[in-house]
N, C-alpha and C. Protein backbone atom coordinates (compact mmCIF):
# COMPACT_ATOMS: atom_id res chain seq x y z
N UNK A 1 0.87 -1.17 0.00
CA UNK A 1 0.00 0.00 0.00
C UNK A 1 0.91 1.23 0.00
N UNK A 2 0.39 2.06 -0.93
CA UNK A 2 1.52 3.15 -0.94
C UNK A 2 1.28 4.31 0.29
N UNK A 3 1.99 5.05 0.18
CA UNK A 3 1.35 6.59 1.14
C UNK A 3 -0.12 7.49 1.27
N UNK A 4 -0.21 7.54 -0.07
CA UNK A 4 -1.16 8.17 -0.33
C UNK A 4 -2.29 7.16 0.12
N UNK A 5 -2.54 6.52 -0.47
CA UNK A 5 -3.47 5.27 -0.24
C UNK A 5 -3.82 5.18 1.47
N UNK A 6 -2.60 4.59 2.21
CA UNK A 6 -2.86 4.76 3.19
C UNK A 6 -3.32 5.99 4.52
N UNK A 7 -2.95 7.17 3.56
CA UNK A 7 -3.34 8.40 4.11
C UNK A 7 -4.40 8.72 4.07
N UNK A 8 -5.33 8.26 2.66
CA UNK A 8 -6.53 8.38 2.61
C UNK A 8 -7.56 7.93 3.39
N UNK A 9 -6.89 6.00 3.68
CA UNK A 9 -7.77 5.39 4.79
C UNK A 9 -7.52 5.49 6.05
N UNK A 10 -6.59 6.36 6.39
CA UNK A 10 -6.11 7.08 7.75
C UNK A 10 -7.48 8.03 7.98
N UNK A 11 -7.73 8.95 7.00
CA UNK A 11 -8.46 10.14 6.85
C UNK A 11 -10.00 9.80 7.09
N UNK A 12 -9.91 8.62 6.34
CA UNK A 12 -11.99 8.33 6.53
C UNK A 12 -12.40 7.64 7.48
N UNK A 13 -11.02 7.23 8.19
CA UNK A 13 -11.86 6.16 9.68
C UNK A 13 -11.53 7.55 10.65
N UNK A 14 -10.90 8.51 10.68
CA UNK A 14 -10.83 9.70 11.23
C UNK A 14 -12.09 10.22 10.99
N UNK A 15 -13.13 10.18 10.13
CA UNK A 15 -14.24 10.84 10.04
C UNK A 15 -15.29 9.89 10.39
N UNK A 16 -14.51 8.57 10.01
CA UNK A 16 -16.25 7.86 10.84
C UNK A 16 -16.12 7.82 12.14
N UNK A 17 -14.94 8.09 12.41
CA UNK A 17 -15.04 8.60 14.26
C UNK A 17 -15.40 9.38 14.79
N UNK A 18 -15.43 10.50 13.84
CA UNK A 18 -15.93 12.05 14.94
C UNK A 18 -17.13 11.64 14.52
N UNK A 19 -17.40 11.27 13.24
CA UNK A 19 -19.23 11.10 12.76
C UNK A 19 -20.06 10.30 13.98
N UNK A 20 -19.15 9.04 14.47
CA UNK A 20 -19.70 8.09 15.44
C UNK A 20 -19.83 9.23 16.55
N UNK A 21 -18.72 9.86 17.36
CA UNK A 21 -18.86 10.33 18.19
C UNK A 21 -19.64 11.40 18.61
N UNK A 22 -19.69 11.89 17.56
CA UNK A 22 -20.67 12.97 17.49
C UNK A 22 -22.41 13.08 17.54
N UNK A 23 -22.34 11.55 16.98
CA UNK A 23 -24.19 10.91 16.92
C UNK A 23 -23.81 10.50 18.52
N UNK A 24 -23.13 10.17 19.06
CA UNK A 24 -23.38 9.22 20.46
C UNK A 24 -23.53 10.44 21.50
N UNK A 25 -22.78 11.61 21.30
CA UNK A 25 -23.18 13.00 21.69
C UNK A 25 -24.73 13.49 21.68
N UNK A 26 -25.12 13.44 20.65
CA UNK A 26 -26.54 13.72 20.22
C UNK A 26 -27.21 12.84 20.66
N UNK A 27 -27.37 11.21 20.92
CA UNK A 27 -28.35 10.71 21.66
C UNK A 27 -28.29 10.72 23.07
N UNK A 28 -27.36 11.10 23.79
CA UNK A 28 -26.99 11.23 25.26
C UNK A 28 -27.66 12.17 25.56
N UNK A 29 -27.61 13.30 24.99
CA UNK A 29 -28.31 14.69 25.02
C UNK A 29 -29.71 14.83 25.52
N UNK A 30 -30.23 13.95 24.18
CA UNK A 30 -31.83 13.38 24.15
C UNK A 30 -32.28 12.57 24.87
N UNK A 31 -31.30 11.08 25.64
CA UNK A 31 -31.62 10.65 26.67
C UNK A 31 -31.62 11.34 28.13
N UNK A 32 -30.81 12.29 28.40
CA UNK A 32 -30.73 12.90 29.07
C UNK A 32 -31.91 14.27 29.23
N UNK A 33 -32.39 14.60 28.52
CA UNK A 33 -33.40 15.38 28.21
C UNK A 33 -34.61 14.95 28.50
N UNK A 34 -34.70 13.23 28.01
CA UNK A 34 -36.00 12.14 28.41
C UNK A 34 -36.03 12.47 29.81
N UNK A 35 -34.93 11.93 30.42
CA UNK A 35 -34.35 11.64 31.64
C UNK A 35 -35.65 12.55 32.48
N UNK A 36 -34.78 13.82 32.20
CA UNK A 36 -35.10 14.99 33.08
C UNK A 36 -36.69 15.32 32.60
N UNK A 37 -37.16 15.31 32.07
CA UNK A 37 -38.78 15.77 31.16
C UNK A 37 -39.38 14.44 32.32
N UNK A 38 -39.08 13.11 32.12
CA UNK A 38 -39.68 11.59 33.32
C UNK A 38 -39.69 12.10 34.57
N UNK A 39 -37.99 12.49 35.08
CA UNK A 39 -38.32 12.85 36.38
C UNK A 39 -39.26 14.23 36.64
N UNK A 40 -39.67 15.25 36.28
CA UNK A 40 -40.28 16.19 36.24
C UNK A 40 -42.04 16.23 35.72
N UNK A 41 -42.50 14.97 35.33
CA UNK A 41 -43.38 14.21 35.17
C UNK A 41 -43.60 13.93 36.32
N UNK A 42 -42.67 12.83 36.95
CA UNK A 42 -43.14 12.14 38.08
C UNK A 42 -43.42 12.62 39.17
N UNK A 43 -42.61 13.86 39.53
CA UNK A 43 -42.71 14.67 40.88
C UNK A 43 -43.86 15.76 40.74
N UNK A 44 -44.22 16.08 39.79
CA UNK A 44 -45.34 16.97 39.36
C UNK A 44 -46.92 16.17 39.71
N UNK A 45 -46.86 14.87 39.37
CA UNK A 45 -47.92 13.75 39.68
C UNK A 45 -47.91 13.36 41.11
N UNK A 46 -49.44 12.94 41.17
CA UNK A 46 -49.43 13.02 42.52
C UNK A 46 -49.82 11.54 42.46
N UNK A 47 -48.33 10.48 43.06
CA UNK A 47 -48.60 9.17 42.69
C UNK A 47 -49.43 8.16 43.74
N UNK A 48 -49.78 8.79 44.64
CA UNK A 48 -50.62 8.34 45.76
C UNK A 48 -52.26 7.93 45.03
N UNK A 49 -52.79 9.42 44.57
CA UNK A 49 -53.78 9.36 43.58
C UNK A 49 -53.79 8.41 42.74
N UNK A 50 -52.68 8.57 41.28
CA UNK A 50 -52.74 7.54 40.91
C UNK A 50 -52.80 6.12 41.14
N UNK A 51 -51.87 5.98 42.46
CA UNK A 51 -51.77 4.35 42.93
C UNK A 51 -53.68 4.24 43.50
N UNK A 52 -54.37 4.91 44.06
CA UNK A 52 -55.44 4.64 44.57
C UNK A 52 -56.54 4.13 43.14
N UNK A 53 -56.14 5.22 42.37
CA UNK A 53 -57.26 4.84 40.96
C UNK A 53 -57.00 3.70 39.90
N UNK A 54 -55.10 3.24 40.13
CA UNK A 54 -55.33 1.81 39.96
C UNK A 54 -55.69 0.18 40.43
N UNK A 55 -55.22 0.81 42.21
CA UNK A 55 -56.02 -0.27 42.79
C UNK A 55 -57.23 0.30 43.68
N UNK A 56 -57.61 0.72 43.20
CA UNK A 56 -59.02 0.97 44.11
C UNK A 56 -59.10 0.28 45.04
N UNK A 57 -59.42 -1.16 45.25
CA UNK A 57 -60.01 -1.85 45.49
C UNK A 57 -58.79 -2.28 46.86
N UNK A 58 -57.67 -1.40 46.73
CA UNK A 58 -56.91 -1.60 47.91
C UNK A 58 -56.68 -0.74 49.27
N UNK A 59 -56.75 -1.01 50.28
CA UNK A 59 -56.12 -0.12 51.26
C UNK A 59 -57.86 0.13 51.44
N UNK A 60 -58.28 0.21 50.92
CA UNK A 60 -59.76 1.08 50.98
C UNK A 60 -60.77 0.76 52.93
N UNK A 61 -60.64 -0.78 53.16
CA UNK A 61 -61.22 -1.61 54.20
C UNK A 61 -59.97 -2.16 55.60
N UNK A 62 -60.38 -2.31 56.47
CA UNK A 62 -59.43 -3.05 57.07
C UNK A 62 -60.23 -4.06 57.64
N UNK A 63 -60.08 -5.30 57.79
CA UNK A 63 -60.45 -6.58 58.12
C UNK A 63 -59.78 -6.72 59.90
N UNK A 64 -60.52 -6.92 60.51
CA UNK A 64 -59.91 -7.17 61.70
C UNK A 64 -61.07 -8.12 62.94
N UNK A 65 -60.24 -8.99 63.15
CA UNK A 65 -61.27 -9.60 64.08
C UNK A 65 -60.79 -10.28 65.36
N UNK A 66 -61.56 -9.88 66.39
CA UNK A 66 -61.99 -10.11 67.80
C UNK A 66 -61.96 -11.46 68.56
């Protein structure tokens, strides 16, 4: 392989690297963005409520006997 040749394929795995690195930048971002938008969801909700309106049918009675 001559110089040139090899300089060239020096050059394009140099670009599919920043290209890689640069997309793995950009989805971190966006997971991180999920991240924070979920937690700010969750603390905004009032999960007591919710837990009651999916089990209704819990906590509601207490059984106790004598």
């Amino acid at each position: 392989m001559d110089i040139a040749a090899l300089s060239i394929a020096l050059s394009q795995a140099s670009v599919r690297q920043e290209a890689s690195v640069s997309i793995m930048k950009k989805t971190m971002d966006q997971a991180e963005s999920t991240g924070e938008g979920l937690v700010k969801l969750m603390q905004s909700s009032n999960v007591k409520a919710m837990e009651q309106s999916v089990h209704s049918h819990i906590g509601g009675t207490i059984d106790s006997k004598v």
